[in-house]
N, C-alpha and C. Protein backbone atom coordinates (compact mmCIF):
# COMPACT_ATOMS: atom_id res chain seq x y z
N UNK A 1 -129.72 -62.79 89.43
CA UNK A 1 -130.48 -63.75 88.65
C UNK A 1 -129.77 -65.09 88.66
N UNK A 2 -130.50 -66.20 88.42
CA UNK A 2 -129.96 -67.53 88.52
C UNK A 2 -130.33 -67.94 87.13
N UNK A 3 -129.42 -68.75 86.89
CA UNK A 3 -129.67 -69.65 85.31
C UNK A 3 -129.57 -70.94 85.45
N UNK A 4 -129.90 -71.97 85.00
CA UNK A 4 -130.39 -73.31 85.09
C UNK A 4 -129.55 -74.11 83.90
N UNK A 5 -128.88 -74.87 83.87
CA UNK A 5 -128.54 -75.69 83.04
C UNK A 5 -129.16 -77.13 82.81
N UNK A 6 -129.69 -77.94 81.73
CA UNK A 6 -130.30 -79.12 81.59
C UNK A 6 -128.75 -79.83 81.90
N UNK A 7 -128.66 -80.84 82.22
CA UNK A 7 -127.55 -82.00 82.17
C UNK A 7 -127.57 -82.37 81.11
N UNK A 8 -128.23 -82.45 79.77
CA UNK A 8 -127.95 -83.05 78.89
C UNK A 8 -127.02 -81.67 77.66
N UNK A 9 -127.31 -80.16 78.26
CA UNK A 9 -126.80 -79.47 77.75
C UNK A 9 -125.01 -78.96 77.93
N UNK A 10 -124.72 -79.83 78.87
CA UNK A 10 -123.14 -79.58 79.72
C UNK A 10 -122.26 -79.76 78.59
N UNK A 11 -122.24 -81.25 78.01
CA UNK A 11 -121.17 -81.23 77.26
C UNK A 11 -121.54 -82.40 76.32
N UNK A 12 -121.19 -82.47 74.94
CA UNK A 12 -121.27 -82.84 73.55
C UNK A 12 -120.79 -84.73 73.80
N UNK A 13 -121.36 -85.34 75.15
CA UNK A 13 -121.20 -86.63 75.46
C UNK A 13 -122.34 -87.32 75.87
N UNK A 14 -122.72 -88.60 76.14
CA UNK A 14 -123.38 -88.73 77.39
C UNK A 14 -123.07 -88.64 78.98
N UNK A 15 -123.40 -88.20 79.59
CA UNK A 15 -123.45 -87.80 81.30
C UNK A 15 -124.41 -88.23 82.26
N UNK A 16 -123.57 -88.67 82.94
CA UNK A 16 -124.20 -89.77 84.28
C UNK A 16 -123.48 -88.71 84.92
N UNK A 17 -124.23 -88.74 86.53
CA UNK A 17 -124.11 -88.42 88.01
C UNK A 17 -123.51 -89.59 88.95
N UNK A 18 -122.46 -89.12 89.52
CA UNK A 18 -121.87 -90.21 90.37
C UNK A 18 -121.94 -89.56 91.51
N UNK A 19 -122.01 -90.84 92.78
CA UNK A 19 -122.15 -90.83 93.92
C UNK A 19 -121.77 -89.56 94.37
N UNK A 20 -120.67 -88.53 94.05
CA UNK A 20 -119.82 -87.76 94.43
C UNK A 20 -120.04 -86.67 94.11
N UNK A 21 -121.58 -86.37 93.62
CA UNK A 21 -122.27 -85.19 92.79
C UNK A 21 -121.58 -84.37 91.60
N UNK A 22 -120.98 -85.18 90.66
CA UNK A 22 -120.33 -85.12 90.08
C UNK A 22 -120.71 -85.43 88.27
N UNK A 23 -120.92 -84.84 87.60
CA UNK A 23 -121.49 -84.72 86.63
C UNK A 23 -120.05 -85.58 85.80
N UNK A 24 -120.33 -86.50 84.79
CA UNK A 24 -118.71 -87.30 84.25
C UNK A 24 -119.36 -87.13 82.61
N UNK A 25 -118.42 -87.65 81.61
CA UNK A 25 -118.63 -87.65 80.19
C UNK A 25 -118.55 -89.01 80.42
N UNK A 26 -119.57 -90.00 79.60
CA UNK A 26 -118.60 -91.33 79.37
C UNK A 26 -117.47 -91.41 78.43
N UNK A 27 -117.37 -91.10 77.19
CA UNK A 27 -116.12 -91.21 76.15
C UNK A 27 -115.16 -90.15 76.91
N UNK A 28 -115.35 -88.88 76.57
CA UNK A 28 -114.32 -87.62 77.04
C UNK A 28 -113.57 -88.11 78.74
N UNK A 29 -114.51 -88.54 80.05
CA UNK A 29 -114.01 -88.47 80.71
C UNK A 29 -113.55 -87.37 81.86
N UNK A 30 -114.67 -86.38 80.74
CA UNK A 30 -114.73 -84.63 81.62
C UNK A 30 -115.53 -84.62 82.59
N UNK A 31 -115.38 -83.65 83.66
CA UNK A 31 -116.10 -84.16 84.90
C UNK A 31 -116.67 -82.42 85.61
N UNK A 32 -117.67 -82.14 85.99
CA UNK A 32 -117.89 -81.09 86.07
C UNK A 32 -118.76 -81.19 87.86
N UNK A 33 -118.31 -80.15 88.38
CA UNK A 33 -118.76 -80.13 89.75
C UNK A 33 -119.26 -78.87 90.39
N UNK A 34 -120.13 -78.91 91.42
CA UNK A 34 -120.36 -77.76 92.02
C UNK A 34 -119.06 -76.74 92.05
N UNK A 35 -118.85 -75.47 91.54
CA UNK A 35 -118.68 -74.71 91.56
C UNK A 35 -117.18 -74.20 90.89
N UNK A 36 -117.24 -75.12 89.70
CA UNK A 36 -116.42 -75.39 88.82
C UNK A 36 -116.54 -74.12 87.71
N UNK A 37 -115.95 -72.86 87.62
CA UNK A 37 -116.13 -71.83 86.76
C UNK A 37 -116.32 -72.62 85.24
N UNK A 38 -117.17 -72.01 84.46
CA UNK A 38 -117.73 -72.51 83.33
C UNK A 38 -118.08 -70.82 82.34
N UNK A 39 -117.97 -71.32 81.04
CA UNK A 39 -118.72 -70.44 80.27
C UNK A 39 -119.80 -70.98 79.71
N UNK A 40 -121.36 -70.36 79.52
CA UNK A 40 -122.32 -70.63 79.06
C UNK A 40 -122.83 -69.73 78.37
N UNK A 41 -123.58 -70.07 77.10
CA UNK A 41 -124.63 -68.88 76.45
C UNK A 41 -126.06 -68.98 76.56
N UNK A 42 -126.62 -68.13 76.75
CA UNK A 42 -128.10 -67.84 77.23
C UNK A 42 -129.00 -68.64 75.84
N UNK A 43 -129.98 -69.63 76.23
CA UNK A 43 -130.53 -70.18 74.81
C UNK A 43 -132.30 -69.97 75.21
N UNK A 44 -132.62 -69.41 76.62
CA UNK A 44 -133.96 -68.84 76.90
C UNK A 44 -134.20 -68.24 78.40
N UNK A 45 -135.21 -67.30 77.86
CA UNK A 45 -135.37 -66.61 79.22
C UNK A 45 -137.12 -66.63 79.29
N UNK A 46 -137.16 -67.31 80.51
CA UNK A 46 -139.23 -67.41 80.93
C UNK A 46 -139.10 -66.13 82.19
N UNK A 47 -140.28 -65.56 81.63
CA UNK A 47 -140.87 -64.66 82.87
C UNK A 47 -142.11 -64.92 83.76
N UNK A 48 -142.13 -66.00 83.47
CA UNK A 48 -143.12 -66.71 84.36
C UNK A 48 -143.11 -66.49 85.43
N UNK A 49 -144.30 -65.75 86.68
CA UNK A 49 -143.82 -65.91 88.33
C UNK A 49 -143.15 -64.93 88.30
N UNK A 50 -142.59 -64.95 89.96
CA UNK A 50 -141.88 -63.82 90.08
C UNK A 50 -140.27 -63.62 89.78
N UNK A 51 -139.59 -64.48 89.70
CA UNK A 51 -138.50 -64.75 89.21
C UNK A 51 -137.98 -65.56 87.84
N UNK A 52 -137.76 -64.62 87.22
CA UNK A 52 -137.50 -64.93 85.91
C UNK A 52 -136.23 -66.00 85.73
N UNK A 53 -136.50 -67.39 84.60
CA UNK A 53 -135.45 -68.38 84.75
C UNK A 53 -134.74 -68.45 83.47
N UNK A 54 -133.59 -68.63 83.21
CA UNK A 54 -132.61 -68.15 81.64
C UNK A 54 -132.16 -70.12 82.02
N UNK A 55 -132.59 -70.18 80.82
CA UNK A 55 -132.06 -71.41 80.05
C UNK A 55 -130.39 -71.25 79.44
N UNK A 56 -129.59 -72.53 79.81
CA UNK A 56 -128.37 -72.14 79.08
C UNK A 56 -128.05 -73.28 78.27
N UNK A 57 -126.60 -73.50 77.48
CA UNK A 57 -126.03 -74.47 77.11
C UNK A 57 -124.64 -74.30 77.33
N UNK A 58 -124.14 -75.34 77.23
CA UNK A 58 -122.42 -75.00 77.12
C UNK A 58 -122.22 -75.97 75.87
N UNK A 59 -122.42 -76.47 74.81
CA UNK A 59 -122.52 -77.67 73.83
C UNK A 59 -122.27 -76.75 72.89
N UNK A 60 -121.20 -75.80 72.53
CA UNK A 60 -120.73 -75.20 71.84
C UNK A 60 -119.38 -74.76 71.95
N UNK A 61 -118.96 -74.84 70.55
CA UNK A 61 -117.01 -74.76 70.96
C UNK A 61 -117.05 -72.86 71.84
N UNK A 62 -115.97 -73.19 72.37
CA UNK A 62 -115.84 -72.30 73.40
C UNK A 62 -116.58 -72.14 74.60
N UNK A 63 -117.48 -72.85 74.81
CA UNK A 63 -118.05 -72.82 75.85
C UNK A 63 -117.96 -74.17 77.02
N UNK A 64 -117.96 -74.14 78.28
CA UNK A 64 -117.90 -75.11 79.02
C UNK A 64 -117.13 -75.12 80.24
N UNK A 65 -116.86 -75.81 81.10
CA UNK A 65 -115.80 -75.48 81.91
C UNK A 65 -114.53 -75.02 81.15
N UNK A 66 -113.58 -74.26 82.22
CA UNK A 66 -112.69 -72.92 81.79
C UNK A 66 -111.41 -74.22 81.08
N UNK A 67 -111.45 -75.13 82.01
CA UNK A 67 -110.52 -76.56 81.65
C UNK A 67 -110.29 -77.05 80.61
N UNK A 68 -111.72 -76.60 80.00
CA UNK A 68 -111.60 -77.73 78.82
C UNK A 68 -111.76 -77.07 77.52
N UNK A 69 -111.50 -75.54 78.06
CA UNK A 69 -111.62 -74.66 77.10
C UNK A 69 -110.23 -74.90 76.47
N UNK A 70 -109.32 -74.45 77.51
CA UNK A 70 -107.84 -74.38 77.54
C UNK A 70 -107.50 -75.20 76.61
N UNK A 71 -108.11 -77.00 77.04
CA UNK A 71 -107.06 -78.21 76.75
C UNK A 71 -108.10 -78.17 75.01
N UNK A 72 -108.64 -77.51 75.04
CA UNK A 72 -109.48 -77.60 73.28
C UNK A 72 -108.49 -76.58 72.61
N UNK A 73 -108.16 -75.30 73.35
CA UNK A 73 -107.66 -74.50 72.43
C UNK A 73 -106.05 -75.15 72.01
N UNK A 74 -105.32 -75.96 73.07
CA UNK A 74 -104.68 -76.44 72.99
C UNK A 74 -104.45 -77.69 71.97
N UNK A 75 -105.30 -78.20 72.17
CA UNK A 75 -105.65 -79.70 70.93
C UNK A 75 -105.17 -78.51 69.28
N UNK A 76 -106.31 -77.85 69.10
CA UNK A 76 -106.27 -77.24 68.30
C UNK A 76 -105.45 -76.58 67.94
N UNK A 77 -104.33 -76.19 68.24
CA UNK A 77 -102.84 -75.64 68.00
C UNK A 77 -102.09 -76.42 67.47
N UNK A 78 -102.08 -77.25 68.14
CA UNK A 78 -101.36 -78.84 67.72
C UNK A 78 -101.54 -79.33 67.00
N UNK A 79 -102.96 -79.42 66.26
CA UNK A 79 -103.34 -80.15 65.00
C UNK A 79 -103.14 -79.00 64.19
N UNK A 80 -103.49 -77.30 64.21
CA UNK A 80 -102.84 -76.93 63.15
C UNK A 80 -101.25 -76.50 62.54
N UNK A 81 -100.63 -76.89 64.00
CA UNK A 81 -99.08 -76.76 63.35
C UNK A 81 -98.80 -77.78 62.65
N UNK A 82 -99.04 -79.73 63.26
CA UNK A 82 -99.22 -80.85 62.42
C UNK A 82 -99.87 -80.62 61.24
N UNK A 83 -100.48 -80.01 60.97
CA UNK A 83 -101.25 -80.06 59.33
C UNK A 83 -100.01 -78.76 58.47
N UNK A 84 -100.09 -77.69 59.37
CA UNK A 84 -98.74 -76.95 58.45
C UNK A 84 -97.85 -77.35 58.19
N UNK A 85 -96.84 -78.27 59.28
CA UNK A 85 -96.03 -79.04 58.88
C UNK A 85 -96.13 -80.45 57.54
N UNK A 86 -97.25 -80.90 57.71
CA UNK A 86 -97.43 -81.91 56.78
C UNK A 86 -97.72 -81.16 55.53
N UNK A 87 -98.31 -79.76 55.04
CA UNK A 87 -98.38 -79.01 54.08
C UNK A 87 -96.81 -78.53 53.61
N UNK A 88 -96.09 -78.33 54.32
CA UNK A 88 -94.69 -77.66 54.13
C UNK A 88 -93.96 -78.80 54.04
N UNK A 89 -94.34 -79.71 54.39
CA UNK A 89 -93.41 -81.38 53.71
C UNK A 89 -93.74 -81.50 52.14
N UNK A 90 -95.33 -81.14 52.19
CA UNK A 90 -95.61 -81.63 50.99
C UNK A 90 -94.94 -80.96 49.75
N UNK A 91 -95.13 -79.66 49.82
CA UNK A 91 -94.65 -78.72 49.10
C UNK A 91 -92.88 -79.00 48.61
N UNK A 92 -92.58 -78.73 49.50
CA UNK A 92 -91.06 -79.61 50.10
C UNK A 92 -90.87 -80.74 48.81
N UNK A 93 -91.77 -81.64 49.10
CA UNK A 93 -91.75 -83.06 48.00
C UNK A 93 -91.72 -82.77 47.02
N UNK A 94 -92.78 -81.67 46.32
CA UNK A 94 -93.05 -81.34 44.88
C UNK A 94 -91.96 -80.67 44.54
N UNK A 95 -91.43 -79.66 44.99
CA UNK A 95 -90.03 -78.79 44.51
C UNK A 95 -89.43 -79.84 44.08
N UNK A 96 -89.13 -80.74 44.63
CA UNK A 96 -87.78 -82.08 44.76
C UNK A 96 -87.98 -82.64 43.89
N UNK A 97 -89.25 -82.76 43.38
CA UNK A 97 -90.03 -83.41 42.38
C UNK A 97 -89.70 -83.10 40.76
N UNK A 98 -89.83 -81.85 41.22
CA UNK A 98 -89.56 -81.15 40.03
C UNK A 98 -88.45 -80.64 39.49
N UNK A 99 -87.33 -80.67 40.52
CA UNK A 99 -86.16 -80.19 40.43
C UNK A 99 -85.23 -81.33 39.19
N UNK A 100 -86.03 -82.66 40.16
CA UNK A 100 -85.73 -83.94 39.29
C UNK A 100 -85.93 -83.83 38.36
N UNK A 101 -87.04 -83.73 37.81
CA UNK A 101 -87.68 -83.54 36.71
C UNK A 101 -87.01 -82.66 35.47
N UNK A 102 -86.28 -81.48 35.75
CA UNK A 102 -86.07 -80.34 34.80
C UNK A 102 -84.65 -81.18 34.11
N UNK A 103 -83.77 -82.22 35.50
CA UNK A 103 -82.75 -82.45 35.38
C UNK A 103 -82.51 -83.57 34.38
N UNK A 104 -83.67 -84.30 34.56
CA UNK A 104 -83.94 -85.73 33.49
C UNK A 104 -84.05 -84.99 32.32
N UNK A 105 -84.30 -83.71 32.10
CA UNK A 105 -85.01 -83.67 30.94
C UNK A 105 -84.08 -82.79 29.83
C-alpha cells in the first residue's frame, strides 16, 4: 500500500519546494527529501477505485523525519535538566533564606 502526504502536513512551519526537490521549513530550516526515513500517523483511508489511498500527517510531536525526532528529544532533555536545575537553585535560595532568618531571630 502507498500513503500520500499533503505538504502542508510535513511539518508545524511554512514549506516551499526548492529547485533540488527538496521540501525546506522557512523559520526551522528542516529540510525533507526523497527518501528520507520519517514517522507518520494514518489521519484517513479512501477506498475509492481499485487502490485504496491512507492520508497521513507528521505535525505531531514525535512524528516526522527520524532527525528531528532525535534533535526534539534532545532539545527537550536540556530544557528539563535547565528547569531542574533552576528549581534546585531555587529551593537552595529559600533554605538560605531561612536559615538567615531563624538566626536574626
Amino acid at each position: 500500500m502507498k500513503g500520500m502526504i499533503h505538504i502542508s502536513q510535513t511539518m508545524d512551519d511554512y514549506v516551499s519546494f526548492s529547485k533540488s526537490n527538496t521540501l525546506i521549513g522557512k523559520s526551522n530550516k528542516r529540510s525533507l527529501k526523497k527518501g528520507d526515513l520519517c514517522l507518520a500517523r494514518v489521519v484517513a483511508i479512501s477506498h475509492k477505485g481499485e487502490d485504496p489511498k491512507i492520508g497521513l500527517t507528521m505535525r505531531q510531536p514525535g512524528l516526522g523525519k527520524l532527525e528531528w525526532i532525535k534533535e526534539d528529544k534532545i532539545k527537550e532533555q536540556k530544557e528539563a535538566k535547565r528547569i531542574a536545575k533552576e528549581e534546585s537553585g531555587e529551593k537552595k535560595g529559600k533554605r538560605r533564606k531561612r536559615k538567615n532568618d531563624n538566626r536574626m531571630v
